[in-house]
C-alpha atoms as a PDB file:
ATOM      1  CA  UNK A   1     -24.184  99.224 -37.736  1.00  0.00           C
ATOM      2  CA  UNK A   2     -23.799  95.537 -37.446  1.00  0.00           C
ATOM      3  CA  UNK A   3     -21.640  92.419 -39.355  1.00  0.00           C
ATOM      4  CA  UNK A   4     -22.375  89.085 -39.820  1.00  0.00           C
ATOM      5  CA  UNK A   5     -19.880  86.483 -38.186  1.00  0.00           C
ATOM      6  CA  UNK A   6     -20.193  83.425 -40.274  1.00  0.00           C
ATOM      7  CA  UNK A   7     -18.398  79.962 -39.078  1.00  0.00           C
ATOM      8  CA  UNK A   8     -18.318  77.246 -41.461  1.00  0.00           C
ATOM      9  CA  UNK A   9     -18.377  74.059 -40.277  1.00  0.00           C
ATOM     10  CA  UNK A  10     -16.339  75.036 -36.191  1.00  0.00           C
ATOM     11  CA  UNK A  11     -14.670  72.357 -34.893  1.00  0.00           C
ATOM     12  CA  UNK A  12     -13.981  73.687 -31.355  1.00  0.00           C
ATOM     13  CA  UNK A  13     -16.504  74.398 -29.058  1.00  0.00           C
ATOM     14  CA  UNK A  14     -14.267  76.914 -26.987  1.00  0.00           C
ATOM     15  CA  UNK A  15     -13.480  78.908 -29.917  1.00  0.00           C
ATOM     16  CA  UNK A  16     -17.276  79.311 -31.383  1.00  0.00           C
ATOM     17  CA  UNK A  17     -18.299  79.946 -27.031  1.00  0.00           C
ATOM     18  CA  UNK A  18     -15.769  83.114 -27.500  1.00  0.00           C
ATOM     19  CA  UNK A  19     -16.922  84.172 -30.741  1.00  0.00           C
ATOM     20  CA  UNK A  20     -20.520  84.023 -29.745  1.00  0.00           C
ATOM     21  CA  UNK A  21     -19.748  86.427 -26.897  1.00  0.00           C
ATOM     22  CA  UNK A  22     -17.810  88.517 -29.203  1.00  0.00           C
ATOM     23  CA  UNK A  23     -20.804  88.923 -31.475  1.00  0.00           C
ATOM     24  CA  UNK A  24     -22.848  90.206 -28.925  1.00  0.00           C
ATOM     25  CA  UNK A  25     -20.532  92.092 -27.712  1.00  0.00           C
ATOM     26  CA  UNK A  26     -20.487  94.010 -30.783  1.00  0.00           C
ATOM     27  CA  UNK A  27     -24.130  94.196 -31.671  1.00  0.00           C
ATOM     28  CA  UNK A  28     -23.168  91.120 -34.487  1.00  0.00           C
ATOM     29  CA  UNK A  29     -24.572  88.190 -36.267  1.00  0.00           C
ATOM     30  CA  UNK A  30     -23.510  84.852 -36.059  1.00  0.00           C
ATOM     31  CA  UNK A  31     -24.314  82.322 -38.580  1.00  0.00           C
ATOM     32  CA  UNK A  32     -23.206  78.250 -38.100  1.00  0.00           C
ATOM     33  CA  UNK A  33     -23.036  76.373 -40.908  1.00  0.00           C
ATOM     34  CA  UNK A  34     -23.214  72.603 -40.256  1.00  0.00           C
ATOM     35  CA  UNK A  35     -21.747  70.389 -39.789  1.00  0.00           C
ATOM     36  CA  UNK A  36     -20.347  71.263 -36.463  1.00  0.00           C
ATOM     37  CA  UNK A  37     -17.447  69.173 -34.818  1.00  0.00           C
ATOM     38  CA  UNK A  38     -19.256  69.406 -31.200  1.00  0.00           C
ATOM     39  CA  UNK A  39     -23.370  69.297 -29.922  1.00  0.00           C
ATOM     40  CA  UNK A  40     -24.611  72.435 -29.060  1.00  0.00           C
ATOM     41  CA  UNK A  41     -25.061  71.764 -25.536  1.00  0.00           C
ATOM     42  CA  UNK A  42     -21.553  71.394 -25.151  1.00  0.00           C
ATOM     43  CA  UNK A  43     -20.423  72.332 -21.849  1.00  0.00           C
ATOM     44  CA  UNK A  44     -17.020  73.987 -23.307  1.00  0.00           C
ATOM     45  CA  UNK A  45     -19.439  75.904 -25.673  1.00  0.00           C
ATOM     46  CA  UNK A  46     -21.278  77.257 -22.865  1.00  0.00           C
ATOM     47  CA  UNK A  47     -18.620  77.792 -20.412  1.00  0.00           C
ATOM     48  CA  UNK A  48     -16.836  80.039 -22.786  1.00  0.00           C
ATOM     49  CA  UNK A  49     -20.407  81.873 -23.978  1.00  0.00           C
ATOM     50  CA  UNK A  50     -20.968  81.536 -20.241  1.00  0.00           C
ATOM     51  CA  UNK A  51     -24.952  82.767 -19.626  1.00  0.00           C
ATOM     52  CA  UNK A  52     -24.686  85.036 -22.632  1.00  0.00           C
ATOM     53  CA  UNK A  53     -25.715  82.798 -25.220  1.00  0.00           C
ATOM     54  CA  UNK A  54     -29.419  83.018 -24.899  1.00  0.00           C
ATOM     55  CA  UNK A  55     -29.529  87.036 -25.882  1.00  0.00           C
ATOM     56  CA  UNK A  56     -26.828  86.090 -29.325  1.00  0.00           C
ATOM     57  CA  UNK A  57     -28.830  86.333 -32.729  1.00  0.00           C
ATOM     58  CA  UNK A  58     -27.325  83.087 -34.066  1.00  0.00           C
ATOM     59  CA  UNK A  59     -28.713  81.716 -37.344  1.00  0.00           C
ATOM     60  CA  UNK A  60     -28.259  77.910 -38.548  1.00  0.00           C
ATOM     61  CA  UNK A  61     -27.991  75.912 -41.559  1.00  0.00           C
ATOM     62  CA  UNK A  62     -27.854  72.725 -42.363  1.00  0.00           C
ATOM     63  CA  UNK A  63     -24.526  72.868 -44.778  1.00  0.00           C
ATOM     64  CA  UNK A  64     -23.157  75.370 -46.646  1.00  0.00           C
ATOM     65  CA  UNK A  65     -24.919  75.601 -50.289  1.00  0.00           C
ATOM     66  CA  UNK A  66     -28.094  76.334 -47.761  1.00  0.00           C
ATOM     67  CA  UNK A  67     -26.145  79.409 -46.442  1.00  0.00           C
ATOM     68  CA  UNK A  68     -24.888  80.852 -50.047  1.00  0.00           C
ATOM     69  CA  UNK A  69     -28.518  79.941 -51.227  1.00  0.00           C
ATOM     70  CA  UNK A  70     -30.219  82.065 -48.571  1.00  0.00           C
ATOM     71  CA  UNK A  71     -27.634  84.890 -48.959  1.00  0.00           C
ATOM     72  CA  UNK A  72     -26.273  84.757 -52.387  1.00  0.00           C
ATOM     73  CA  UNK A  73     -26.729  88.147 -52.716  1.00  0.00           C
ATOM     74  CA  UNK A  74     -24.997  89.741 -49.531  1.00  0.00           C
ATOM     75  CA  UNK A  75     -21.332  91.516 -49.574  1.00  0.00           C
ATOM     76  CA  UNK A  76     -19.005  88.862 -48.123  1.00  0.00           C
ATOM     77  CA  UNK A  77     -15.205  88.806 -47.324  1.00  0.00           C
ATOM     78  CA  UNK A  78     -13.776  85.680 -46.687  1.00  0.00           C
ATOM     79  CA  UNK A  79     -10.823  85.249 -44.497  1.00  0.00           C
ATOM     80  CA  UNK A  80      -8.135  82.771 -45.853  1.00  0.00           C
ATOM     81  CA  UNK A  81      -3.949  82.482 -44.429  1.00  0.00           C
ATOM     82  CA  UNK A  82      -3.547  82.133 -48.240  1.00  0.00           C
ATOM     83  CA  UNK A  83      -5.115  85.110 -49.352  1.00  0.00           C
ATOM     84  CA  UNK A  84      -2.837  87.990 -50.876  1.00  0.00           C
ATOM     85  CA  UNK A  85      -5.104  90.963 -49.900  1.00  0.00           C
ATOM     86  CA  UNK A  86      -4.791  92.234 -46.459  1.00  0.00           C
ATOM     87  CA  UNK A  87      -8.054  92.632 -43.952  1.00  0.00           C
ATOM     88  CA  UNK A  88      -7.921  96.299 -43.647  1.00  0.00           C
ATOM     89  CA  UNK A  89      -7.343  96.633 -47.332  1.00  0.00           C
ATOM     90  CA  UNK A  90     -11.142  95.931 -48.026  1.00  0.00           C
ATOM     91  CA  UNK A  91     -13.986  98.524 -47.171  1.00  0.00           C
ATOM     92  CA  UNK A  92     -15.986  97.068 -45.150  1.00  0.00           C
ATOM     93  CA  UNK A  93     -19.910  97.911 -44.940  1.00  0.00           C
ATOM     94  CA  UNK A  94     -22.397  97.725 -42.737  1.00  0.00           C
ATOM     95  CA  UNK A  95     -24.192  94.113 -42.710  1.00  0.00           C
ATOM     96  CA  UNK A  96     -20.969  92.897 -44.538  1.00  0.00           C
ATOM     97  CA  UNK A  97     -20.378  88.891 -43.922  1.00  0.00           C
ATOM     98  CA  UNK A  98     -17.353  87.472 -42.635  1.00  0.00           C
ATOM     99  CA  UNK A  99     -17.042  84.352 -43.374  1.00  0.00           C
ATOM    100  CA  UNK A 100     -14.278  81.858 -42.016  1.00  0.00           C
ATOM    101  CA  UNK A 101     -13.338  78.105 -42.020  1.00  0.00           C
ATOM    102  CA  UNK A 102     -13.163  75.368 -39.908  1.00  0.00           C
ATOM    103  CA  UNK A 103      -9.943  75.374 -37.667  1.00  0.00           C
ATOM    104  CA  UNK A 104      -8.129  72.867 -39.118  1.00  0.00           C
ATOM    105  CA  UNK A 105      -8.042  73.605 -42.563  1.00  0.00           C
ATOM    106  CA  UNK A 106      -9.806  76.995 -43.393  1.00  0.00           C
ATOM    107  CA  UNK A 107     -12.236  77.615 -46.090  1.00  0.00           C
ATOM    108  CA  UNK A 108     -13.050  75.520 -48.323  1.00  0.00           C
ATOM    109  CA  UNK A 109     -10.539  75.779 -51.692  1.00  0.00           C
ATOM    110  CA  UNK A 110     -13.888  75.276 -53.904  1.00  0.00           C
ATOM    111  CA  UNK A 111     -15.176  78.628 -52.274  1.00  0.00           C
ATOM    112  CA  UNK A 112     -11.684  80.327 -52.141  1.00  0.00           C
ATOM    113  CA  UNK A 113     -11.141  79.717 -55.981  1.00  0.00           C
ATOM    114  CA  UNK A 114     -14.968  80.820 -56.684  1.00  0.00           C
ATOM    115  CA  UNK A 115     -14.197  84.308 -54.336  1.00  0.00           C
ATOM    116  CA  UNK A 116     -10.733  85.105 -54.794  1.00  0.00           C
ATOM    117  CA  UNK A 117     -11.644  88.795 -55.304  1.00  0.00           C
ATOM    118  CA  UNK A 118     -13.031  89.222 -51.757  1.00  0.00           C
ATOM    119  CA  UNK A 119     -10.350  86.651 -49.720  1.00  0.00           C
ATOM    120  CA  UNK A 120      -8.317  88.342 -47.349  1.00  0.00           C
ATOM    121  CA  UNK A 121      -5.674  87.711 -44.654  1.00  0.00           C
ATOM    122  CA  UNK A 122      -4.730  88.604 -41.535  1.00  0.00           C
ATOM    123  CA  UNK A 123      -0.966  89.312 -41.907  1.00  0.00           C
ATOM    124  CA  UNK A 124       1.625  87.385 -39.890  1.00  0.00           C
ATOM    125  CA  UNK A 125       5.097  88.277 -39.317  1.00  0.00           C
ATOM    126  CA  UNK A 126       6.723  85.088 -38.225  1.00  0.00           C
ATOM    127  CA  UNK A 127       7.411  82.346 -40.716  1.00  0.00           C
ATOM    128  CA  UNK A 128       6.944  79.789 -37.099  1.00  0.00           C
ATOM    129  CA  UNK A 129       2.874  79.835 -37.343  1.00  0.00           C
ATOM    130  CA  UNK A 130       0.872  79.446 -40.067  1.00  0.00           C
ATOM    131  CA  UNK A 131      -2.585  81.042 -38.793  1.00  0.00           C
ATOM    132  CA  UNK A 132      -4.208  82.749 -35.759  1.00  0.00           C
ATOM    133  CA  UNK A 133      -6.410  80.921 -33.264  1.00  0.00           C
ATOM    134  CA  UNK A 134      -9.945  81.311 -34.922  1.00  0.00           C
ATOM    135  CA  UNK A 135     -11.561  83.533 -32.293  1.00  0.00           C
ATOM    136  CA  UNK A 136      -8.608  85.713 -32.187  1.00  0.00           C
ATOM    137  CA  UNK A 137      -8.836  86.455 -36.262  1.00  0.00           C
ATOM    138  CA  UNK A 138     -12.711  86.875 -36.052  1.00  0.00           C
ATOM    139  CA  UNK A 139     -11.820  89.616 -33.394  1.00  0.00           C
ATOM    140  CA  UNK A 140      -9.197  91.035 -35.380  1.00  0.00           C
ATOM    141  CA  UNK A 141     -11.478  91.177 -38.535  1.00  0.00           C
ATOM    142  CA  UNK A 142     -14.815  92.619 -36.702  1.00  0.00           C
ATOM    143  CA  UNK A 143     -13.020  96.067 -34.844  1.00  0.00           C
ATOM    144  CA  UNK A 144     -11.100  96.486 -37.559  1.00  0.00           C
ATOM    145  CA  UNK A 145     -14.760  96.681 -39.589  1.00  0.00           C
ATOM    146  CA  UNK A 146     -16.418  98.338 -36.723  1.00  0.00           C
ATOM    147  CA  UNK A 147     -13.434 100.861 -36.925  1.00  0.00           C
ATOM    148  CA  UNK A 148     -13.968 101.952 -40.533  1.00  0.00           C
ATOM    149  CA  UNK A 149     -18.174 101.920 -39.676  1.00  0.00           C
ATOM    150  CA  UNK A 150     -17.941 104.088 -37.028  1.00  0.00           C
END
């Protein structure tokens, strides 16, 4: 059983660091979708992958129609504060892609509007924040799938 952990365009170093050790952690895929908002050989990238980051299966492209291109014909979910389904409302399958946005302002709209069948949310239940931390919602969203795989 595995997922696919897809960040387009990460803006924080820390945050992608954390998700690339969540991915192995779980036996996932991560795929970053340029352009990025740090280098690679950040040190805040690698302090929060620390020395795991070698042994992640991480796949790169150079913008986003180059991701939907290659895998225009995978299951994705794509996780969205303004979507109106819930994340454990959706079956998730194995080699499903989660897809999220950038931190500052989420998915695209272009790519909401053209998937609004298959946007979900995690649900909040204070009106004081209007999203989780990126790392924590990727969490969130992979054991919950892991959960219903296994």
């Amino acid at each position: 059983m595995s997922l696919n952990i897809v960040l387009i365009e990460p803006e924080i170093p820390n945050n992608t660091g954390n998700i690339g050790r969540l991915a192995l952690a779980t036996g996932s895929t991560i795929h970053l979708v340029k352009p990025f908002g740090f280098e690679l050989s950040d040190k805040r990238l690698k302090r929060a992958g620390l020395d795991y980051w070698q042994h992640l299966n991480v796949i790169m492209y150079d913008n986003v129609d180059a991701f939907f291109e290659q895998h225009q014909d995978k299951k994705m979910i794509f996780f969205s504060a303004t979507a109106t389904k819930n994340h454990w409302e959706i079956e998730y399958t194995n080699d499903m892609f989660l897809v999220f946005g950038k931190e500052s302002v989420g998915l695209p709209k272009s790519i909401l509007t053209e998937n609004e069948d298959n946007a979900v949310k995690i649900p909040l239940y204070s009106k004081h924040i209007r999203s989780l931390n990126l790392a924590n919602a990727v969490a969130i969203s992979v054991y919950e799938g892991l959960r219903q795989l296994d």
